[in-house]
Structures are given as structure tokens and as C-alpha cells.
C-alpha atoms as a PDB file:
ATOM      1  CA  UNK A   1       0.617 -11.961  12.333  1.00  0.00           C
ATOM      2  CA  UNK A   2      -0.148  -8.465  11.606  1.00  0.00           C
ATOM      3  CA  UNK A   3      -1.327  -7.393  15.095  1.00  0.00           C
ATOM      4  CA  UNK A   4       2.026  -9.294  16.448  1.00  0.00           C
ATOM      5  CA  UNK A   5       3.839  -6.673  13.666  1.00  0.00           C
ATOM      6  CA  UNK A   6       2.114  -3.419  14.551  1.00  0.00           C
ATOM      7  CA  UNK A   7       2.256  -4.305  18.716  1.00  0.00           C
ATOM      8  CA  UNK A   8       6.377  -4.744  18.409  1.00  0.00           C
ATOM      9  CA  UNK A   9       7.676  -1.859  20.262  1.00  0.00           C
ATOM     10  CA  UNK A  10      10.392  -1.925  18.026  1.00  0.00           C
ATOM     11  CA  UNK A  11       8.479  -1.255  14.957  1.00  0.00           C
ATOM     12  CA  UNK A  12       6.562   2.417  13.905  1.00  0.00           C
ATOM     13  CA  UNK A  13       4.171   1.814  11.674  1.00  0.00           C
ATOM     14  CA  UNK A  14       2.920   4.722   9.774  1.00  0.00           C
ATOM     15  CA  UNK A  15      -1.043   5.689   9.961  1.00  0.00           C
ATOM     16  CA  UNK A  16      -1.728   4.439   6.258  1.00  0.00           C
ATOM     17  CA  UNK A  17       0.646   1.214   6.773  1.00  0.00           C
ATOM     18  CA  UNK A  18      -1.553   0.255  10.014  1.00  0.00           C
ATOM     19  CA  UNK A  19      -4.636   0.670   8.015  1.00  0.00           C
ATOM     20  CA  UNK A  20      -3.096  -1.140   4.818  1.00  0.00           C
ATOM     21  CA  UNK A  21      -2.460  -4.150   7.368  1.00  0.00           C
ATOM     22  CA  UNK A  22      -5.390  -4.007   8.454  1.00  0.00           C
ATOM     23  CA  UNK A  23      -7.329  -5.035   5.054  1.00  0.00           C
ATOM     24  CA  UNK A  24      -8.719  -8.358   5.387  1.00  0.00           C
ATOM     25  CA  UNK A  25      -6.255 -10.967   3.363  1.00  0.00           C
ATOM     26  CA  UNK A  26      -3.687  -8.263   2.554  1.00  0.00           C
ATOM     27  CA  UNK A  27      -1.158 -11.240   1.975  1.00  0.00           C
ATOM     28  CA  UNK A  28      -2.960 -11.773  -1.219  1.00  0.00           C
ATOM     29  CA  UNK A  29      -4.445  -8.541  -2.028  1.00  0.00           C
ATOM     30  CA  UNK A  30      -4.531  -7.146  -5.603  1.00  0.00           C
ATOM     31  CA  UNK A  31      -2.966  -4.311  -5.830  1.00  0.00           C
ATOM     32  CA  UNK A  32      -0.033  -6.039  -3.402  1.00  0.00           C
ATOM     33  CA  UNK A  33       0.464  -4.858   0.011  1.00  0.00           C
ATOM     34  CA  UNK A  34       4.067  -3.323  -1.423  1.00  0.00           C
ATOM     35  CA  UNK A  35       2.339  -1.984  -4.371  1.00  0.00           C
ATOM     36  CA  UNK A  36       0.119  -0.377  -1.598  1.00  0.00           C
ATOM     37  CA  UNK A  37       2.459   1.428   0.519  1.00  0.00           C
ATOM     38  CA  UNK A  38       4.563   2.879  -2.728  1.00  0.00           C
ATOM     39  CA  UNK A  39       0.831   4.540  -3.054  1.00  0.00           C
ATOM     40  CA  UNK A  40       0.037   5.732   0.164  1.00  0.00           C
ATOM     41  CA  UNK A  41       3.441   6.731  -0.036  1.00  0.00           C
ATOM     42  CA  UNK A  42       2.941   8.754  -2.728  1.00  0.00           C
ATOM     43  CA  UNK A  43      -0.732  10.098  -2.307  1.00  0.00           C
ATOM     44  CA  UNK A  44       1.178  11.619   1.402  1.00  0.00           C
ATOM     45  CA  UNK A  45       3.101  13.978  -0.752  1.00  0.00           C
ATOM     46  CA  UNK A  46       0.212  14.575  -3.259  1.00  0.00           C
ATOM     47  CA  UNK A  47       1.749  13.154  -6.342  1.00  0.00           C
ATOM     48  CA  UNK A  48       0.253  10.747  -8.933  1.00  0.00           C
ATOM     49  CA  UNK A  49       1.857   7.094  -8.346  1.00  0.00           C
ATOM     50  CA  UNK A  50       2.964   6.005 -11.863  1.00  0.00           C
ATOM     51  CA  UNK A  51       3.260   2.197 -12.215  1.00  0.00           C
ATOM     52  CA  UNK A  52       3.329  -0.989 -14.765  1.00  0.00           C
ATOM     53  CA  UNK A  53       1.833  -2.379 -12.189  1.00  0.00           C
ATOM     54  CA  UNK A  54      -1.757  -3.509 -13.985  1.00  0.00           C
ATOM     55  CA  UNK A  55      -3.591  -4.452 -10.826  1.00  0.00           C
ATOM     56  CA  UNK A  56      -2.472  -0.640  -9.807  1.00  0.00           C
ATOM     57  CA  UNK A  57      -5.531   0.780 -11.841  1.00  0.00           C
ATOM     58  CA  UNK A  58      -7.822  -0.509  -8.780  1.00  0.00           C
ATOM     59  CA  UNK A  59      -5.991   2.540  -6.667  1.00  0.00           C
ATOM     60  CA  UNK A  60      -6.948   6.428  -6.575  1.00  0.00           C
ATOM     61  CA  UNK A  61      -4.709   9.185  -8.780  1.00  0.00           C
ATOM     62  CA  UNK A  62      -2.535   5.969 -10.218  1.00  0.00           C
ATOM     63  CA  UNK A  63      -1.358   6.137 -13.657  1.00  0.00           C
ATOM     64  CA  UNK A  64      -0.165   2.335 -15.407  1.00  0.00           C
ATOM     65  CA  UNK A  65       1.710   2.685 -18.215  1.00  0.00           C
ATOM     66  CA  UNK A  66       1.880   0.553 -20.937  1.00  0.00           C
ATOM     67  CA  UNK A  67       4.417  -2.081 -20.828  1.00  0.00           C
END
């Protein structure tokens, strides 16, 4: 399904979203593949991704808060 996403010529997938899709079982990946583009996201622009997000802690210059 994800190669059928990426090939659309409809669709531009950003460099970090075409290597996030192409983790092996990124449907049930921990942090999620959402949680995963908010990061790469944020890590493009050099900031800190700030979360309650527990699973989160797993990803580079992410801070969880407390909940």
C-alpha cells in the first residue's frame, strides 16, 4: 500500500515522509506513523518536538511531558 501511495502522481511526499513509510510495519509502529511526521516535522525546522505522547521518548530531541 505504501509504494501504491508514494508512486501516485498526485501525491508529493516529502524526503522524511518517504523514508517514515518506508519502516517495516509502520501501520503499527510505536511512536505512530502521525506521531512520526509531527517529528520530522519539527526536527526540519530544528526545534524540540514536545509531546504527551509516551511512546514519543523512543524519538531524538523529543520532550514528553507529564500528563
Amino acid at each position: 500500500m505504501n509504494d501504491i501511495l508514494a508512486s501516485h502522481p498526485a501525491i508529493a511526499l516529502s524526503s522524511h515522509t518517504q523514508k517514515i513509510l518506508s519502516l517495516p510495519n509502520i501501520a503499527t509502529a510505536s511512536p505512530s506513523f502521525v506521531d512520526r511526521l509531527i517529528h520530522g516535522t519539527a526536527q526540519a525546522a530544528g526545534a524540540t518536538m514536545v509531546t504527551f505522547e509516551k511512546s514519543a521518548d523512543k524519538l531524538p530531541n523529543t520532550q514528553v511531558l507529564e500528563g
